[in-house]
PDB file of N, CA and C in Angstrom:
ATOM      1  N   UNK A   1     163.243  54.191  63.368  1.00  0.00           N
ATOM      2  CA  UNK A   1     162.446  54.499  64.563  1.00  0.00           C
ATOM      3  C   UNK A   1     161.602  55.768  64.352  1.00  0.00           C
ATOM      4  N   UNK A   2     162.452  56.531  64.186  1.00  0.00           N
ATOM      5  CA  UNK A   2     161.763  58.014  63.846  1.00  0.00           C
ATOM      6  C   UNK A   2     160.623  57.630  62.990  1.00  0.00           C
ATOM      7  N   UNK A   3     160.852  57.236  61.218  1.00  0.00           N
ATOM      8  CA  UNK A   3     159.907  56.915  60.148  1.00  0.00           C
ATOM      9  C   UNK A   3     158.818  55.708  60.903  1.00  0.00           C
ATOM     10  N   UNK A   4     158.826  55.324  61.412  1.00  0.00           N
ATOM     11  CA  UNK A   4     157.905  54.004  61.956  1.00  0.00           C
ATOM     12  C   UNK A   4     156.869  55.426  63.231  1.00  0.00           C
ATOM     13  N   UNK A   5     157.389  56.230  63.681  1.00  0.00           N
ATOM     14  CA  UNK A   5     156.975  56.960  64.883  1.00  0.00           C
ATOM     15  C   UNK A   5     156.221  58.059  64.594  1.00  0.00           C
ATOM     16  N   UNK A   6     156.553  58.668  63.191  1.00  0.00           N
ATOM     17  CA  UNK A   6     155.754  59.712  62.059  1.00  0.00           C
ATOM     18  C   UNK A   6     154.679  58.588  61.586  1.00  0.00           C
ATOM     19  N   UNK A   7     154.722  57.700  61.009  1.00  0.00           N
ATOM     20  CA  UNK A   7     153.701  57.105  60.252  1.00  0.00           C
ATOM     21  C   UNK A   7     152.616  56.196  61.012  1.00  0.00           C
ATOM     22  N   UNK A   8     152.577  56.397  62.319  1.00  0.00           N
ATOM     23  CA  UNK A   8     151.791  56.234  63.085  1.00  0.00           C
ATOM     24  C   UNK A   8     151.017  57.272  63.261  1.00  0.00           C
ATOM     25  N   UNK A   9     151.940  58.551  63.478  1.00  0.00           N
ATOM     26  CA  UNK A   9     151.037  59.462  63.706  1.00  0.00           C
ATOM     27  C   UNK A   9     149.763  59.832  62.749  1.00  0.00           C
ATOM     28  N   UNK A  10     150.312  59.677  61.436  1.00  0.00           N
ATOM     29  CA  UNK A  10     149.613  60.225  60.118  1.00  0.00           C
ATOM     30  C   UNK A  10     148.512  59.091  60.049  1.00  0.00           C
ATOM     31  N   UNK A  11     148.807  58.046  60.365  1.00  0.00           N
ATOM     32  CA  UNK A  11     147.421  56.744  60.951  1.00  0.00           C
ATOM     33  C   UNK A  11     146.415  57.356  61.370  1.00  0.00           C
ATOM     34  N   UNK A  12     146.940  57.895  62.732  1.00  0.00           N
ATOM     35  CA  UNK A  12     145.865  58.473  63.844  1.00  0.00           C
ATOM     36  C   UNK A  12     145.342  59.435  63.338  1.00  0.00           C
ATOM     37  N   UNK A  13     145.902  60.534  62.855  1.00  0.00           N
ATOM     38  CA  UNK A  13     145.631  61.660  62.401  1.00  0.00           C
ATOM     39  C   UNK A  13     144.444  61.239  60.887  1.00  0.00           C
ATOM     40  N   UNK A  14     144.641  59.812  59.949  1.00  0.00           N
ATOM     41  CA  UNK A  14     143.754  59.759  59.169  1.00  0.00           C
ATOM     42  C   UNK A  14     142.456  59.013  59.592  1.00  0.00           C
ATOM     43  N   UNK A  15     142.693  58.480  60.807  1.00  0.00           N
ATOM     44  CA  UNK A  15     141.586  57.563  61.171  1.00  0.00           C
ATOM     45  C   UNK A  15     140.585  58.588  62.279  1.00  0.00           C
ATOM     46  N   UNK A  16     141.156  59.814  62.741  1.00  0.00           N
ATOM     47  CA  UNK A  16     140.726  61.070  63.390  1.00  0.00           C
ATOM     48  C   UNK A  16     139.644  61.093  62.159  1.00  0.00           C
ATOM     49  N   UNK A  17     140.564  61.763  60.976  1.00  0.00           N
ATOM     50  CA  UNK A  17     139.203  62.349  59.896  1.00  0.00           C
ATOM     51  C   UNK A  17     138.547  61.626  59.612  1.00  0.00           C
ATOM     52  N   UNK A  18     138.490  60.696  59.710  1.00  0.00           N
ATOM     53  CA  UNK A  18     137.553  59.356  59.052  1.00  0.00           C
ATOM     54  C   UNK A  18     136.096  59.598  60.167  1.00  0.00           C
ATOM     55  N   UNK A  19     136.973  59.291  61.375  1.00  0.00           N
ATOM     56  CA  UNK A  19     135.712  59.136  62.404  1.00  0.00           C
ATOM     57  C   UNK A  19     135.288  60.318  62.300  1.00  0.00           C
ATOM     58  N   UNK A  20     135.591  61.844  62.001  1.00  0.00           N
ATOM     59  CA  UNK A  20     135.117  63.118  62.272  1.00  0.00           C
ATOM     60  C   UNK A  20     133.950  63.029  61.152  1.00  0.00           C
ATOM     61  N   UNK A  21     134.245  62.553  59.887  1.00  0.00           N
ATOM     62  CA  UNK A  21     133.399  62.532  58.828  1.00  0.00           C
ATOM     63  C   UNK A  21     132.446  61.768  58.977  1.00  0.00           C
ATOM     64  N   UNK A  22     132.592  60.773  59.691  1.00  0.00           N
ATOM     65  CA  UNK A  22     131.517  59.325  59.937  1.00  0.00           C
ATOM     66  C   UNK A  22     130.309  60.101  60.969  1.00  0.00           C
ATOM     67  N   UNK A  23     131.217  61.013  61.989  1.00  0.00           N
ATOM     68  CA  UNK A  23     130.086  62.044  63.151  1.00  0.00           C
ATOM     69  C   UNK A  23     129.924  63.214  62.526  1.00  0.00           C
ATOM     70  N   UNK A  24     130.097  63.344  61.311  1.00  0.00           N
ATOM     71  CA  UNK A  24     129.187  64.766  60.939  1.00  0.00           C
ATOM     72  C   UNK A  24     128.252  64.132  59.889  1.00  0.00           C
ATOM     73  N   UNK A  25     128.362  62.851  59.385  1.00  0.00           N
ATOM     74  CA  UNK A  25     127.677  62.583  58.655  1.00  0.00           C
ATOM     75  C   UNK A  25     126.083  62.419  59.388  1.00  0.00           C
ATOM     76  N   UNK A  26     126.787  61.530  60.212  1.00  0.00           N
ATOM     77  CA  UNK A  26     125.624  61.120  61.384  1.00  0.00           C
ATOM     78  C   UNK A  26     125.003  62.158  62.137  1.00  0.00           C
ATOM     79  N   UNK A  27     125.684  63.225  62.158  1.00  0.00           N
ATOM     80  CA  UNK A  27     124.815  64.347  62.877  1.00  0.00           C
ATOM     81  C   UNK A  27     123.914  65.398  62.211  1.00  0.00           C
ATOM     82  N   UNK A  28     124.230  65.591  60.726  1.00  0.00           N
ATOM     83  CA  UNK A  28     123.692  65.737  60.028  1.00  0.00           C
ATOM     84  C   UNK A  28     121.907  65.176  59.516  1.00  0.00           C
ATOM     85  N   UNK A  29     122.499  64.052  59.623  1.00  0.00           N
ATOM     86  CA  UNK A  29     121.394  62.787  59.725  1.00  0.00           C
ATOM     87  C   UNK A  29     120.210  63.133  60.651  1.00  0.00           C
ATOM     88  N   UNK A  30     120.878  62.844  61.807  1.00  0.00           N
ATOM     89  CA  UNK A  30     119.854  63.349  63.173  1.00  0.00           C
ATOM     90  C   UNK A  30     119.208  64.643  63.103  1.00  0.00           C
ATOM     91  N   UNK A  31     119.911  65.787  62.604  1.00  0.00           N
ATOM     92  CA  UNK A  31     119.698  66.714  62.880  1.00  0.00           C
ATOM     93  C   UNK A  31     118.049  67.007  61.931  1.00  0.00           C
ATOM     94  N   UNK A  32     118.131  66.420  60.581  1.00  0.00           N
ATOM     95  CA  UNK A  32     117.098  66.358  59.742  1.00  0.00           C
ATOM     96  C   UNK A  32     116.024  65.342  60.173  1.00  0.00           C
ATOM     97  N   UNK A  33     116.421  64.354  60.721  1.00  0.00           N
ATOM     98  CA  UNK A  33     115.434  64.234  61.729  1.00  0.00           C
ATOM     99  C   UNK A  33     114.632  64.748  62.832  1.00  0.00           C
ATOM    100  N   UNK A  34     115.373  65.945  63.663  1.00  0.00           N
ATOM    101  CA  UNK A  34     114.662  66.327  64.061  1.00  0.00           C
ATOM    102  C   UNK A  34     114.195  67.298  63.830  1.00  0.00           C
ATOM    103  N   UNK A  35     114.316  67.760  62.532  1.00  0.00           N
ATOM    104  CA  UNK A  35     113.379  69.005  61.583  1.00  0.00           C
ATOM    105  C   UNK A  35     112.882  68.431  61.608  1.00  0.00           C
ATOM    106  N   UNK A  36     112.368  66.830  60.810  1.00  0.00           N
ATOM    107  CA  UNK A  36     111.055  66.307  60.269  1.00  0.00           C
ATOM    108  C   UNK A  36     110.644  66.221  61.565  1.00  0.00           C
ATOM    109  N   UNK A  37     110.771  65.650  62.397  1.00  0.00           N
ATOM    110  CA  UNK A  37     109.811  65.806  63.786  1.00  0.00           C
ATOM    111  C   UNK A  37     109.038  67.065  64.374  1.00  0.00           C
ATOM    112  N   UNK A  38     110.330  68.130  64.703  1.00  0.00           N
ATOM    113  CA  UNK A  38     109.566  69.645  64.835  1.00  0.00           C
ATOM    114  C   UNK A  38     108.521  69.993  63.638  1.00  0.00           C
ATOM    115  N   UNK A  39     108.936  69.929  62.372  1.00  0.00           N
ATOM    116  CA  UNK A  39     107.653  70.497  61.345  1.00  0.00           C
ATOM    117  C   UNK A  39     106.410  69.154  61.512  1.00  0.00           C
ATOM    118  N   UNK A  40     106.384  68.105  61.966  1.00  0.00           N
ATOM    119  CA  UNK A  40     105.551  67.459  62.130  1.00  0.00           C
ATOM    120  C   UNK A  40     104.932  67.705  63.519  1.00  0.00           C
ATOM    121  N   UNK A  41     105.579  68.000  64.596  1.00  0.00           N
ATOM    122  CA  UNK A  41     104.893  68.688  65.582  1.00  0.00           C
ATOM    123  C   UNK A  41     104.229  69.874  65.348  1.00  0.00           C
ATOM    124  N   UNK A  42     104.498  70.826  65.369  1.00  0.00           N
ATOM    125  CA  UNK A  42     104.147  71.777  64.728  1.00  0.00           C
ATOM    126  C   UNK A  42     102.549  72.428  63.761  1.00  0.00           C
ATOM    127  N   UNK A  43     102.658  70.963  62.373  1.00  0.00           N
ATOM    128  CA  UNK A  43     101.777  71.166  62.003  1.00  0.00           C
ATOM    129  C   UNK A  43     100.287  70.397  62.557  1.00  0.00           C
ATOM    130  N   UNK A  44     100.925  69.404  63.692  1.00  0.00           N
ATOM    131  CA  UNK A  44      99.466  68.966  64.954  1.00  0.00           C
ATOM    132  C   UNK A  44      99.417  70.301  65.435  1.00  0.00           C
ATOM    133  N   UNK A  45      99.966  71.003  66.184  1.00  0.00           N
ATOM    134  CA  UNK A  45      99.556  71.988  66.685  1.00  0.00           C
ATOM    135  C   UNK A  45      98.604  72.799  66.023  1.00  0.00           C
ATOM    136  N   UNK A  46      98.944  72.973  64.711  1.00  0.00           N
ATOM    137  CA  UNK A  46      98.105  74.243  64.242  1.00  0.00           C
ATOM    138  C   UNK A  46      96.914  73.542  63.889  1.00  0.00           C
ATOM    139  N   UNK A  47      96.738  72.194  63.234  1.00  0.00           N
ATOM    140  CA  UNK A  47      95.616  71.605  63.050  1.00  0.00           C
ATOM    141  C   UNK A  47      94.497  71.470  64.479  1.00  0.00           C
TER     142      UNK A  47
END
């Protein structure tokens, strides 16, 4: 019971980092997107 009640946890706890890595990957992502957008705004402006 106990061993079945730990190895659930360590599940959750690996499928936590999984998804944490999957949303920093992805935010990462976005985030360089919206550099390329701001430096593309930006350089309309000055033009």
């Amino acid at each position: 019971q106990e061993q079945k009640q730990s190895r659930t946890i360590g599940e959750r706890v690996g499928s936590l980092e999984s998804q944490l890595r999957a949303g920093s990957a992805l935010a990462v992502s976005l985030s360089r997107q919206q550099l390329k957008q701001q430096k593309a705004m930006t350089t309309k402006q000055i033009k």
